[in-house]
Protein backbone atom coordinates (compact mmCIF):
# COMPACT_ATOMS: atom_id res chain seq x y z
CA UNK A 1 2.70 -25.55 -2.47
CA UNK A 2 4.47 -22.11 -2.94
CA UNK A 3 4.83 -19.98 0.08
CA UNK A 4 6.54 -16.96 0.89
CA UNK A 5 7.82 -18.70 4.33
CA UNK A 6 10.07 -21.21 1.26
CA UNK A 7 10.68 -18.74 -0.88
CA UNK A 8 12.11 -15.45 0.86
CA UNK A 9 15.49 -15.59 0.25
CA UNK A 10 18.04 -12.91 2.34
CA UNK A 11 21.72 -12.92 0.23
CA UNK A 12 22.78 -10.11 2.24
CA UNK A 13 23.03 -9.26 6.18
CA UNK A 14 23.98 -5.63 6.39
CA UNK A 15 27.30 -5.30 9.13
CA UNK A 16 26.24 -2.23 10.11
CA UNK A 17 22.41 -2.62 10.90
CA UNK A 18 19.72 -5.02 10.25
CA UNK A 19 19.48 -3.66 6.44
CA UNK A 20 18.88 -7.03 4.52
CA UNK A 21 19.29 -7.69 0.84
CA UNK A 22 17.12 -10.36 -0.13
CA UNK A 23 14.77 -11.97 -3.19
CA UNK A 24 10.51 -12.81 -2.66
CA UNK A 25 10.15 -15.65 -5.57
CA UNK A 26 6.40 -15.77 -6.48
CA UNK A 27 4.42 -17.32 -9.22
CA UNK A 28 4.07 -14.01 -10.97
CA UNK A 29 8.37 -13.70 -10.69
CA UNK A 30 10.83 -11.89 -8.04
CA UNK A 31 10.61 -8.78 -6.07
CA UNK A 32 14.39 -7.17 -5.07
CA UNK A 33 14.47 -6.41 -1.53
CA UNK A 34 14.07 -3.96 0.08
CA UNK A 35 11.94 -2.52 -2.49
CA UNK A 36 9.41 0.09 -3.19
CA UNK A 37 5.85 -0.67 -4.26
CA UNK A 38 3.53 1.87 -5.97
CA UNK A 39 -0.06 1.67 -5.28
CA UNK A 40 -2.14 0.58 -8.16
CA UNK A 41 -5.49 1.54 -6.45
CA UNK A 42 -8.06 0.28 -8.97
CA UNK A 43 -5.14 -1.80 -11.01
CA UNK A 44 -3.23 0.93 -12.13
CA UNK A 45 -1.37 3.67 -10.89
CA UNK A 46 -3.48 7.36 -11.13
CA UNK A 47 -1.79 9.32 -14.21
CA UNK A 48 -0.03 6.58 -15.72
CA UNK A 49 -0.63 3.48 -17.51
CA UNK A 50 0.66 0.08 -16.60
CA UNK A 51 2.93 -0.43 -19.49
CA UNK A 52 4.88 2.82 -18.54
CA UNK A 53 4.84 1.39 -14.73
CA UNK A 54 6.59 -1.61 -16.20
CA UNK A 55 9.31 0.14 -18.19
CA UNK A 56 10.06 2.01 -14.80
CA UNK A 57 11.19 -0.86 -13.39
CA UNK A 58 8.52 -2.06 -10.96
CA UNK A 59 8.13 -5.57 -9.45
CA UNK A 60 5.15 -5.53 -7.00
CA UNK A 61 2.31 -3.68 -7.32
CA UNK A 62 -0.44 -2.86 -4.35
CA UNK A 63 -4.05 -2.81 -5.26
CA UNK A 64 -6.97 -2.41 -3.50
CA UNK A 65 -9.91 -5.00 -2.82
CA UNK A 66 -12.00 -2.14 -1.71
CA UNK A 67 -12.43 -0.39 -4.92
CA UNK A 68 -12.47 -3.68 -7.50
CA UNK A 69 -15.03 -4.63 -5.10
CA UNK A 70 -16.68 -1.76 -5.86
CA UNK A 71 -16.54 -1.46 -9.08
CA UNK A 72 -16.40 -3.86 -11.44
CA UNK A 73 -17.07 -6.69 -8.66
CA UNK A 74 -14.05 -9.93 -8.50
CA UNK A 75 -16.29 -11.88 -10.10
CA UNK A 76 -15.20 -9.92 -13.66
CA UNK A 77 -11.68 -9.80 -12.58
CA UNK A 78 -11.40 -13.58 -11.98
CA UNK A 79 -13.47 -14.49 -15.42
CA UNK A 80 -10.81 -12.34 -16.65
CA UNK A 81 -8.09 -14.47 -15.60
CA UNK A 82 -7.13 -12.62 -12.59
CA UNK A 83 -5.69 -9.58 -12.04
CA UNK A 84 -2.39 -9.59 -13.96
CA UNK A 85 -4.40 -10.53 -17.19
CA UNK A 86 -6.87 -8.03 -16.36
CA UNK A 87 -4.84 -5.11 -15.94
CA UNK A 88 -1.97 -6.81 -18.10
CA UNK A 89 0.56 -6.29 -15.55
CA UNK A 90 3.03 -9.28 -16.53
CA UNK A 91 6.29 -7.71 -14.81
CA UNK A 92 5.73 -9.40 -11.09
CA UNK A 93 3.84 -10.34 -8.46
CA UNK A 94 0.58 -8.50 -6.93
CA UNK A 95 -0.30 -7.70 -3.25
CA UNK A 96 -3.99 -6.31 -2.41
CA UNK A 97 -5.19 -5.34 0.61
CA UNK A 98 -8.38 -6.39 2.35
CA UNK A 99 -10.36 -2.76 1.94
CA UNK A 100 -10.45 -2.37 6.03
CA UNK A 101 -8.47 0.92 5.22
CA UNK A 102 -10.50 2.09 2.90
CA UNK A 103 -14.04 1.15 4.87
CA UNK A 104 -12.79 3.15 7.98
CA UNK A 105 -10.68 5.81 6.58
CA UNK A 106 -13.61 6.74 3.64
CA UNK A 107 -16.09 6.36 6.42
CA UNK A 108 -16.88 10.39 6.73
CA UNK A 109 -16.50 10.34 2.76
CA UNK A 110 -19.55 12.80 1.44
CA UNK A 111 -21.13 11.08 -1.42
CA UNK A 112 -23.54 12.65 -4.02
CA UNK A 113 -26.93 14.35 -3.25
CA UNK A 114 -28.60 11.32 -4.91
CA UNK A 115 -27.15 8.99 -3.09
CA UNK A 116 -27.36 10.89 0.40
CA UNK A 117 -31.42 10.92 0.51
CA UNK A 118 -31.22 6.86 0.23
CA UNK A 119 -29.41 6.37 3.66
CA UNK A 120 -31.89 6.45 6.44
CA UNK A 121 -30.73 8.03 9.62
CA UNK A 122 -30.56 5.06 11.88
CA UNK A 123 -27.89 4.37 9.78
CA UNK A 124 -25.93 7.47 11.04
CA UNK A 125 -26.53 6.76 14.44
CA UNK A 126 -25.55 3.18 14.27
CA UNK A 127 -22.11 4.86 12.60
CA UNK A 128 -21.75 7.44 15.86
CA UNK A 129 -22.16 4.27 18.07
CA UNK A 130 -18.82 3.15 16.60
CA UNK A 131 -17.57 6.81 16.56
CA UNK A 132 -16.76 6.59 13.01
CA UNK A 133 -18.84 9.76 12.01
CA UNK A 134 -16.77 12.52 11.66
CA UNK A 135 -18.74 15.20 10.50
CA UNK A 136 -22.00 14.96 11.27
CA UNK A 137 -23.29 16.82 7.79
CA UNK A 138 -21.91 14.00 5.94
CA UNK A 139 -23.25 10.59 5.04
CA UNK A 140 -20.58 8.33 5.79
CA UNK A 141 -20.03 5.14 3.81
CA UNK A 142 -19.72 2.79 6.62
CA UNK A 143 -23.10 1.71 7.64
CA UNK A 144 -22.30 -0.90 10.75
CA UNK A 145 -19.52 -2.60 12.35
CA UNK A 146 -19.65 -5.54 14.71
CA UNK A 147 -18.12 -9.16 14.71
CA UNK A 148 -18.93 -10.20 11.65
CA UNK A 149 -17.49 -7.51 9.62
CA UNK A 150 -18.08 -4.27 8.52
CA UNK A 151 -20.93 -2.59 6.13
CA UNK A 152 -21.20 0.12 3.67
CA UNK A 153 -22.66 1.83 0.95
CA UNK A 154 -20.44 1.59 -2.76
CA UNK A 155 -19.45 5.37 -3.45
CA UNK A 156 -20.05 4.16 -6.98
CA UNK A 157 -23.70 3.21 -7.04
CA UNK A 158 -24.87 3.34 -3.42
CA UNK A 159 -25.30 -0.58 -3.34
CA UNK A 160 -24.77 -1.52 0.20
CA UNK A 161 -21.74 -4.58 0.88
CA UNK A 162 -20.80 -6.46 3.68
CA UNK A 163 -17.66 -7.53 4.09
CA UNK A 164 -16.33 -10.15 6.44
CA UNK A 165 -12.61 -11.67 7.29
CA UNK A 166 -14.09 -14.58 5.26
CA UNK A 167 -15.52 -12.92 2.02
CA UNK A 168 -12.11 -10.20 2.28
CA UNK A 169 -10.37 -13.27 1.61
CA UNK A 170 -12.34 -15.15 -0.88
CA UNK A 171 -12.58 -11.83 -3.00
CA UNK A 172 -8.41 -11.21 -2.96
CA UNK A 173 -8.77 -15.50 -4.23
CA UNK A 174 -11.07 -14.32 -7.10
CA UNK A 175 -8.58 -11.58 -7.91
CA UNK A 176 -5.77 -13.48 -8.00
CA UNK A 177 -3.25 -11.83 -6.19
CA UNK A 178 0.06 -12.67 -5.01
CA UNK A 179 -0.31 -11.65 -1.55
CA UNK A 180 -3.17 -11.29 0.66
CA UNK A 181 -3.83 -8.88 3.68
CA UNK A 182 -6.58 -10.06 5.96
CA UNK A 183 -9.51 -8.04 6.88
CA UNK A 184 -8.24 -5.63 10.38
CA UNK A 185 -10.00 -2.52 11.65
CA UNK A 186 -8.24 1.07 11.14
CA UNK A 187 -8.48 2.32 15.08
CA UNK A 188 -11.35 4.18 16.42
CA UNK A 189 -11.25 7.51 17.19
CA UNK A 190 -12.42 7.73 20.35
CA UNK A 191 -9.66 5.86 22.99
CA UNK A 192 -12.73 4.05 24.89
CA UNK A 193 -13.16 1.37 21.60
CA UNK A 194 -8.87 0.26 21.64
CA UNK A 195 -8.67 -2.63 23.21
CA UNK A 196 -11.93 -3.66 21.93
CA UNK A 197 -10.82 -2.72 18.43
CA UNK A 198 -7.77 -4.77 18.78
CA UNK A 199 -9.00 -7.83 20.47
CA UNK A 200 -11.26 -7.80 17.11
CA UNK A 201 -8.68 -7.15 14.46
CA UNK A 202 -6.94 -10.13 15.90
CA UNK A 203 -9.75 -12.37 15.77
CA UNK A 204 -10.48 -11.48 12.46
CA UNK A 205 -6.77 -11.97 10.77
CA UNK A 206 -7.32 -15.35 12.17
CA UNK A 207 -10.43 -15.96 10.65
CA UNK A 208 -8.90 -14.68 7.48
CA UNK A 209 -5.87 -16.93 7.96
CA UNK A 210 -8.38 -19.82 8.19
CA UNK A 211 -10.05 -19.23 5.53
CA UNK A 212 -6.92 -18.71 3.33
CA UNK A 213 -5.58 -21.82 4.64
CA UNK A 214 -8.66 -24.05 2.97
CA UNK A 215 -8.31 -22.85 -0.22
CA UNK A 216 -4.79 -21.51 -0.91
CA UNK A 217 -4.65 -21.43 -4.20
CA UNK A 218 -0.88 -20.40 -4.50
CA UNK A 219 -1.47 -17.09 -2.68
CA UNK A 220 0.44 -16.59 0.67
CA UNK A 221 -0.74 -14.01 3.47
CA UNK A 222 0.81 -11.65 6.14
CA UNK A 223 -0.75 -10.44 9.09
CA UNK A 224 -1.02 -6.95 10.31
CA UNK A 225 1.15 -5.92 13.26
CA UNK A 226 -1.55 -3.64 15.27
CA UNK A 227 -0.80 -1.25 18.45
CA UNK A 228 -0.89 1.87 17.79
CA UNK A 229 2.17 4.06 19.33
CA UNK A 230 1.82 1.57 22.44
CA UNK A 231 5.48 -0.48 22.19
CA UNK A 232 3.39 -3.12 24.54
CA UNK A 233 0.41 -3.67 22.31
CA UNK A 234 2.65 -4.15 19.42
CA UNK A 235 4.46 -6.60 21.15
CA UNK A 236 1.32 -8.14 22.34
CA UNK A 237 -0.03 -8.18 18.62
CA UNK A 238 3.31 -10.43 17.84
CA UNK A 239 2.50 -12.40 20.18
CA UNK A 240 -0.49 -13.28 18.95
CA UNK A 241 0.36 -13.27 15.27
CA UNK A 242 3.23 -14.98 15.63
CA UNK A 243 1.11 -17.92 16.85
CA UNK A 244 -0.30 -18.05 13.33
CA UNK A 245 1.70 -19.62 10.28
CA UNK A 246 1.36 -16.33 8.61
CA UNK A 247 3.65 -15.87 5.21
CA UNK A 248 5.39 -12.75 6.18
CA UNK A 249 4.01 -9.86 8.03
CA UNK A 250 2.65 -6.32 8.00
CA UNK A 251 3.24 -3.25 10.07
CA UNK A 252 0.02 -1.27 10.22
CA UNK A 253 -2.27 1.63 11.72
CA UNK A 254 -0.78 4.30 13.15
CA UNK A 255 3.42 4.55 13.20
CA UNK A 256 3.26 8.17 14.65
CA UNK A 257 3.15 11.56 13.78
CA UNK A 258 6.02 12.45 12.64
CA UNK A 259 9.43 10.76 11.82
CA UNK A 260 11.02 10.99 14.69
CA UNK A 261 8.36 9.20 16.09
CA UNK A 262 8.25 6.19 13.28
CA UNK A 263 12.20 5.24 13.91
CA UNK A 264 11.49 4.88 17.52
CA UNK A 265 8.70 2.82 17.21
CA UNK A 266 10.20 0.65 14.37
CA UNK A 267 13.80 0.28 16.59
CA UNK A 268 11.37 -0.91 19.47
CA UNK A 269 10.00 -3.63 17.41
CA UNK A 270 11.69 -4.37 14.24
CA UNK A 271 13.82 -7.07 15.72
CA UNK A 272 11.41 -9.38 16.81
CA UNK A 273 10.00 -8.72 13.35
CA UNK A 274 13.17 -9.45 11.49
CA UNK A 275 14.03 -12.60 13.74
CA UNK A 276 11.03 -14.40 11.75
CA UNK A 277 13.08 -14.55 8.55
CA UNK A 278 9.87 -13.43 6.97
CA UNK A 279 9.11 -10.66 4.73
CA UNK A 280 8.31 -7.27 6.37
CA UNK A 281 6.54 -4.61 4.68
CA UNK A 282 5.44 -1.24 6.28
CA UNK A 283 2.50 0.17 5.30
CA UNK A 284 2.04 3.90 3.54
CA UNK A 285 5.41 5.15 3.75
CA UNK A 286 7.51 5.64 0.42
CA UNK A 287 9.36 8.99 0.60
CA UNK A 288 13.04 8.68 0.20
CA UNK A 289 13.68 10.16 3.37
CA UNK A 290 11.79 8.15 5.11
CA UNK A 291 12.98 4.96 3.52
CA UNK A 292 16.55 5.88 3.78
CA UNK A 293 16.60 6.71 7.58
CA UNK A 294 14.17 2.99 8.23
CA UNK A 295 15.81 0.67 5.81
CA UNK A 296 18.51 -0.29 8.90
CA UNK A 297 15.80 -1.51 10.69
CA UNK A 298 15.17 -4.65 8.08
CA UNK A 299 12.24 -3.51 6.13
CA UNK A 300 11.36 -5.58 3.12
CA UNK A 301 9.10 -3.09 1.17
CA UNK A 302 7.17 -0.41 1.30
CA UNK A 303 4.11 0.79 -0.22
CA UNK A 304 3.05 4.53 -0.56
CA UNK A 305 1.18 6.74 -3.19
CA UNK A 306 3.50 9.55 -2.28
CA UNK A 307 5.81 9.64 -5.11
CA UNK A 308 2.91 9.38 -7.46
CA UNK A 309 0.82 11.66 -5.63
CA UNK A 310 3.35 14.79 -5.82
CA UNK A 311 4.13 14.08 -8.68
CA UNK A 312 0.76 14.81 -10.07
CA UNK A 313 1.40 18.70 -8.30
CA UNK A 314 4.69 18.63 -10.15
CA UNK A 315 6.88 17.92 -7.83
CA UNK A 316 8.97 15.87 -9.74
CA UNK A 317 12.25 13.89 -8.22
CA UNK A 318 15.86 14.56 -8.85
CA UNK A 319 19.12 13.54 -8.00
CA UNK A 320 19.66 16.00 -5.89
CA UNK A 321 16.05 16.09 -4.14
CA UNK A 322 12.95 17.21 -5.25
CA UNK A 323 12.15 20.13 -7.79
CA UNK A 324 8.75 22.06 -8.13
CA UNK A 325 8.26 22.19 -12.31
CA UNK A 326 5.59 24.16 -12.19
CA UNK A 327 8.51 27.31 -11.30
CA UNK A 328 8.92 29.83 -14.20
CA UNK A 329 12.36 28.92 -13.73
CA UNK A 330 12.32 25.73 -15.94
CA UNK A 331 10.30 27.60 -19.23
CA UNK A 332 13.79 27.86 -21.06
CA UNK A 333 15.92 24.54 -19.67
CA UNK A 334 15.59 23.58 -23.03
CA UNK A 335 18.79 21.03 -23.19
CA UNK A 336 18.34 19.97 -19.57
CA UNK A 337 15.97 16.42 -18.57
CA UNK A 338 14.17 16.48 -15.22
CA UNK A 339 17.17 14.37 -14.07
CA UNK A 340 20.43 13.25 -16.20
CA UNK A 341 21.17 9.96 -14.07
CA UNK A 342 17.80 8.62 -14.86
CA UNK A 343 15.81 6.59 -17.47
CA UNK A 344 12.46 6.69 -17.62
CA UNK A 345 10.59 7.89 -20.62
CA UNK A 346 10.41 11.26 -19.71
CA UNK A 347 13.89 11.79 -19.20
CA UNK A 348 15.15 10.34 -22.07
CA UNK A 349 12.63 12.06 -24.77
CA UNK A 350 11.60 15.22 -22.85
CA UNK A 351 13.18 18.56 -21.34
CA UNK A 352 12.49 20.17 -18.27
CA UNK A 353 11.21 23.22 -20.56
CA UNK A 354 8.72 20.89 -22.46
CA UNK A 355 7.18 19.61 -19.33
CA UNK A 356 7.36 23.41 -17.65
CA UNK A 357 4.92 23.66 -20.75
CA UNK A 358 3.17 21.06 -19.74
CA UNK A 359 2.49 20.94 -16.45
CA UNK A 360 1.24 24.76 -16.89
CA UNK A 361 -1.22 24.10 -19.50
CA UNK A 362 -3.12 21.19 -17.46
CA UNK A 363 -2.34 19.00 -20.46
CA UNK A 364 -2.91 15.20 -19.28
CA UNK A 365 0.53 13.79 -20.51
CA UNK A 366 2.26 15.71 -17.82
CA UNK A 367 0.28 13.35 -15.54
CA UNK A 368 1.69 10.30 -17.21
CA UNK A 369 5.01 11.56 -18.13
CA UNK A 370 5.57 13.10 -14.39
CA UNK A 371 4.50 9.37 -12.71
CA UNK A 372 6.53 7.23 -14.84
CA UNK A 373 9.49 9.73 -13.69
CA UNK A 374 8.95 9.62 -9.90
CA UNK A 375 8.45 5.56 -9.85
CA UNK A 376 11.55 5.51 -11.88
CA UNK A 377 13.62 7.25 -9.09
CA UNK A 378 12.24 5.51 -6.46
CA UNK A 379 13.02 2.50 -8.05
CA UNK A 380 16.49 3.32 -8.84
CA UNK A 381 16.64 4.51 -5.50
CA UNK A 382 15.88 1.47 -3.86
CA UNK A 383 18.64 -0.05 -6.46
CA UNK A 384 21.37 2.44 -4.68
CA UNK A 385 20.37 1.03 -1.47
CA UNK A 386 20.60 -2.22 -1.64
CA UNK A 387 24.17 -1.91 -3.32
CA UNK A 388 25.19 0.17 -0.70
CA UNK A 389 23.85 -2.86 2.09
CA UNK A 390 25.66 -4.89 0.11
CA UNK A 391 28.83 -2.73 0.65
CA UNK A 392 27.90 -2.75 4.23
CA UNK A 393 27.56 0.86 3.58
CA UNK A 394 23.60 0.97 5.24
């Protein structure tokens, strides 16, 4: 039976940090490490399609449970094939997350008049128990949360789900994916619910882990390293997830407010992480910056919609950083591509003039054009790095 724990393979061990160089075989082929990791939310990524996602050079893609749950259910997705047939993504391997994140974080979500005259008001209470409500003049989407899991109301059609550790999992099996997160609980707002919240996020990766453990179907799963800022909770969450034969392992919730922040809470606990010789990946963060100044700590891959997400505003990446082509500057660079080292299909068919153009007329091929760039760079960027761990440069 594949599993990530047989089939991670390091090649390189950085002398100058824990930077790693390494190869995640899969049934659906091999992710590079350390690698980057666009987010395909509902199977592709916004603005572009998945054959130009392909020619950019990606290997793992990150989609969301949440919204095929949604809309158009796993059960279509699975008589599909699964997801790589489904969204014809036939370049690598998959990893979709168990729509916690999406629950909590979309909990003060305001959803159409229709819809908000359907969701009596005990329902908003029961939400301000939990102190999920953030605005009281909106109708949140989570309904309830105790042991069992966590419901709400689709944004799509107002149909109200539950979801459990168990059912998380069983919908990522109908989908198909490479690599499954288990169901855990973005943090409560209100400090009083912590330790309760993360005594329960714990319990329920492990239900999730059983669960995935009947019925693996050649998937492998990584737990969620939870904490907060709190060096000692993080520790305590290895503790407890280490317990667990998880396949590699996550680093989630909150990693601070600011960089500075991140890189001290990564050096605190990165090398217990590393000393699993499991995959790591960190969660949300994909800026090169960011990357560049946490890729000594061992990091595997990341996952962001940054790069895609700017890129929409037309902030488009370059060699030497980031430039704004929406600037009246760019109208006449007639003989001059967004960026001459790269290769996506932008570059190579397109000057910075014509998409100037584009951009300012609102015209929707700016939107695929612009994405295919940006996951381009960050996937040649992620090339440059691990050459230079390789050179012991990193």
């Amino acid at each position: 039976m594949w599993s990530l724990k047989r089939a991670v393979t390091h090649l390189w061990l950085s002398s100058q940090s824990a930077a790693r160089v390494g190869r995640i075989h899969t049934p659906h082929g091999v992710m590079d490490t350390p690698g980057f990791v666009p987010v395909a939310t509902s199977g592709t990524v916004k603005g572009c399609d998945n054959l130009r996602l392909m020619e950019a050079g990606s290997q793992l893609i990150f989609c969301n449970t949440y919204h095929f749950l949604v809309h158009p259910g796993p059960k279509v997705v699975e008589d599909a094939g699964g997801l790589h047939k489904f969204i014809n993504y036939k370049t690598g391997p998959i990893i979709t997350d168990s729509g916690g994140f999406q629950i909590f974080s979309m909990s003060a979500r305001k959803i159409t008049n229709e819809l908000k005259g359907k969701i009596p008001s005990k329902y908003e209470c029961e939400i301000q128990t939990h102190r999920y409500l953030f605005d009281e003049s909106n109708s949140a989407s989570l309904i309830s949360l105790n042991e069992k899991g966590a419901t709400f109301r689709s944004y799509y059609d107002g149909e109200l789900i539950t979801l459990t550790p168990e059912s998380s999992v069983m919908a990522q099996k109908q989908l198909g994916s490479d690599i499954i997160i288990p169901l855990d609980i973005l943090p409560s707002i209100d400090n009083q619910d912590m330790m309760a919240t993360f005594h329960r996020t714990h319990r329920w990766q492990e239900r999730s882990l059983q669960t995935h453990k009947a019925d693996p179907r050649g998937q492998a799963m990584y737990s969620v390293i939870h904490g907060g800022m709190d060096i000692s909770l993080r520790n305590k969450s290895m503790d407890t997830l280490f317990e667990m034969p998880f396949d590699g392992h996550a680093v989630g919730g909150s990693i601070g407010s600011n960089r500075t922040e991140s890189f001290d809470l990564l050096k605190a606990i990165m090398p217990r992480l590393t000393s699993t010789h499991k995959p790591v990946h960190l969660l949300g963060v994909g800026d090169t910056q960011s990357i560049g100044s946490m890729i000594g700590f061992g990091i595997d891959t990341f996952d962001s919609s940054y790069p895609t997400k700017i890129a929409r505003t037309g902030r488009l990446l370059s060699e030497g950083g980031t430039i704004d082509i929406s600037r009246s500057e760019f109208k006449s660079s007639h003989d001059e591509p967004i960026d001459r080292t790269c290769g996506c299909v932008a570059c190579k068919n397109h000057s910075r003039a014509f998409l100037h153009h584009l951009n300012r007329m609102s015209e929707l091929s700016f939107y695929t054009l612009a994405t295919a760039h940006n996951v381009w760079k960050m996937n040649d960027y992620m090339r440059s790095l691990r050459e230079k761990i390789t050179r012991n440069e990193l």
